[in-house]
Protein backbone atom coordinates (compact mmCIF):
# COMPACT_ATOMS: atom_id res chain seq x y z
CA UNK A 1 5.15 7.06 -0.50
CA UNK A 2 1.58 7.39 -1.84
CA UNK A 3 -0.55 4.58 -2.49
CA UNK A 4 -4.26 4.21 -4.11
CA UNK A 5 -6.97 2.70 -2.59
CA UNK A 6 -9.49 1.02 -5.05
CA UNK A 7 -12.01 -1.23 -3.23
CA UNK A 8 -13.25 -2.00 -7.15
CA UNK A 9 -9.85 -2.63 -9.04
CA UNK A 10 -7.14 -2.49 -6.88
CA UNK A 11 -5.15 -5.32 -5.78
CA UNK A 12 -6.38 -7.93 -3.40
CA UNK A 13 -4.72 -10.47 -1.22
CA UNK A 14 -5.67 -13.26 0.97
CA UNK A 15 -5.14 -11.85 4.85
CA UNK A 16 -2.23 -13.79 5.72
CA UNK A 17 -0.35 -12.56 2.85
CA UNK A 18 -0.88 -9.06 3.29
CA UNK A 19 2.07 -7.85 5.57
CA UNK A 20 4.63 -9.86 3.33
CA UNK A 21 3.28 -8.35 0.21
CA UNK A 22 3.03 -4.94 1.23
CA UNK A 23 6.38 -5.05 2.73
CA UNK A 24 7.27 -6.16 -0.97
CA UNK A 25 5.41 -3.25 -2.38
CA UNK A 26 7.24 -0.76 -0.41
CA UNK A 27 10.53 -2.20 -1.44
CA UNK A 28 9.34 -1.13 -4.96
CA UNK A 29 9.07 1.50 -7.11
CA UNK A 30 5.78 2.06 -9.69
CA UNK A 31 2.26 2.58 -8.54
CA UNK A 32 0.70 0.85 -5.82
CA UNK A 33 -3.21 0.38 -6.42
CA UNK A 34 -4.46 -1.88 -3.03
CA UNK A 35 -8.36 -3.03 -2.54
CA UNK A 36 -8.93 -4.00 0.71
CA UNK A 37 -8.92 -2.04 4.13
CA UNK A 38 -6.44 -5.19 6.10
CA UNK A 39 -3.72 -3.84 3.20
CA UNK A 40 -4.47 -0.50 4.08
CA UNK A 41 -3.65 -0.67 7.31
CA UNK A 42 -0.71 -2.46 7.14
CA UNK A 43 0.70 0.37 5.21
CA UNK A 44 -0.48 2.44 8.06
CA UNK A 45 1.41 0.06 10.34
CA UNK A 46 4.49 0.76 8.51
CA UNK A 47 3.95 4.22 8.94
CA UNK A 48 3.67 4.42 12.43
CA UNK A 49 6.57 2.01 13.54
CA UNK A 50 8.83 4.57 11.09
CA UNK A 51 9.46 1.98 8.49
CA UNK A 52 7.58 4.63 5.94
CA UNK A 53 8.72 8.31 6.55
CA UNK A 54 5.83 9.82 4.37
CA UNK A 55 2.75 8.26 3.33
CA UNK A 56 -0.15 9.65 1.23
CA UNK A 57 -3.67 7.27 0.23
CA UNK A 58 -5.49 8.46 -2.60
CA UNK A 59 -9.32 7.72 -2.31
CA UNK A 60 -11.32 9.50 -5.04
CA UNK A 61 -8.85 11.64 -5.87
CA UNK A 62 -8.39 13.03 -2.66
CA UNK A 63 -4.55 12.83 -1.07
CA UNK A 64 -5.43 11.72 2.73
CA UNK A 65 -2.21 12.23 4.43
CA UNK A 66 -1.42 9.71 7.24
CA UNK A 67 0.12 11.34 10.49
CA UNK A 68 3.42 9.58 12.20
CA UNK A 69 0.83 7.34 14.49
CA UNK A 70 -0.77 6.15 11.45
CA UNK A 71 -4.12 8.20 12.02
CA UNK A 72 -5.65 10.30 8.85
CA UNK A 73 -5.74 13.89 8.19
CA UNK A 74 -9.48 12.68 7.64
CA UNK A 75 -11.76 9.78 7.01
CA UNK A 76 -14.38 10.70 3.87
CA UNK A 77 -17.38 8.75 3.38
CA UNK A 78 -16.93 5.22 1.58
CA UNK A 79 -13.12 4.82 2.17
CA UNK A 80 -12.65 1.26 3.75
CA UNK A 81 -15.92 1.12 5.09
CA UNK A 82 -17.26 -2.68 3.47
CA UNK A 83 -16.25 -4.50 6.83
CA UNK A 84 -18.21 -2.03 9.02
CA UNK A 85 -20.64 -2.11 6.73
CA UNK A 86 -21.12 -5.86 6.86
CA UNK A 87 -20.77 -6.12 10.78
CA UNK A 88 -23.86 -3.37 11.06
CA UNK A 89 -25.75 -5.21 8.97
CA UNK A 90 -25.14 -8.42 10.89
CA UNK A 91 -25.72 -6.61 14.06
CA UNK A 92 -29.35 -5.50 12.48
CA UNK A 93 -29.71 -9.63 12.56
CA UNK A 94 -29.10 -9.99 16.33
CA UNK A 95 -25.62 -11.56 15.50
């Protein structure tokens, strides 16, 4: 299965709808464009407890192949990195 990840136009959904619509997704054919990290990982979730046998995230282009734990062949700059983002800036507050 291979999957885009699109922090700019890909789809978003509200957290506590993300596992039921991405176990919709995979039930589907076409292409799959997602936008945030939580839907992201839930695809890596999949992966790792076997429901997926193969998947692949494009990011820029680049195919980033996730393993049978759910880890990445690699992790470039800018993929899924808002959240972090945010938390180090809080963090810079005192928060």
């Amino acid at each position: 299965m291979k999957i885009t990840y699109d922090p700019l136009i890909g789809v978003a959904v509200p957290d506590a709808r993300v596992d039921q619509w991405v176990y919709d997704a995979v039930n589907t054919s076409g292409d799959i464009v997602v936008g945030t990290r939580d839907m992201v990982d839930q695809f890596r979730l999949l992966r790792a407890s076997g429901a997926i046998a193969e998947l692949i995230i494009v990011f820029n282009g680049v195919n980033l192949v996730v393993d049978k734990h759910g880890r990445l062949s690699k992790w470039p700059k800018g993929f899924c990195n808002h959240t972090t983002s945010r938390v180090i800036a809080l963090a810079t507050y005192g928060v």
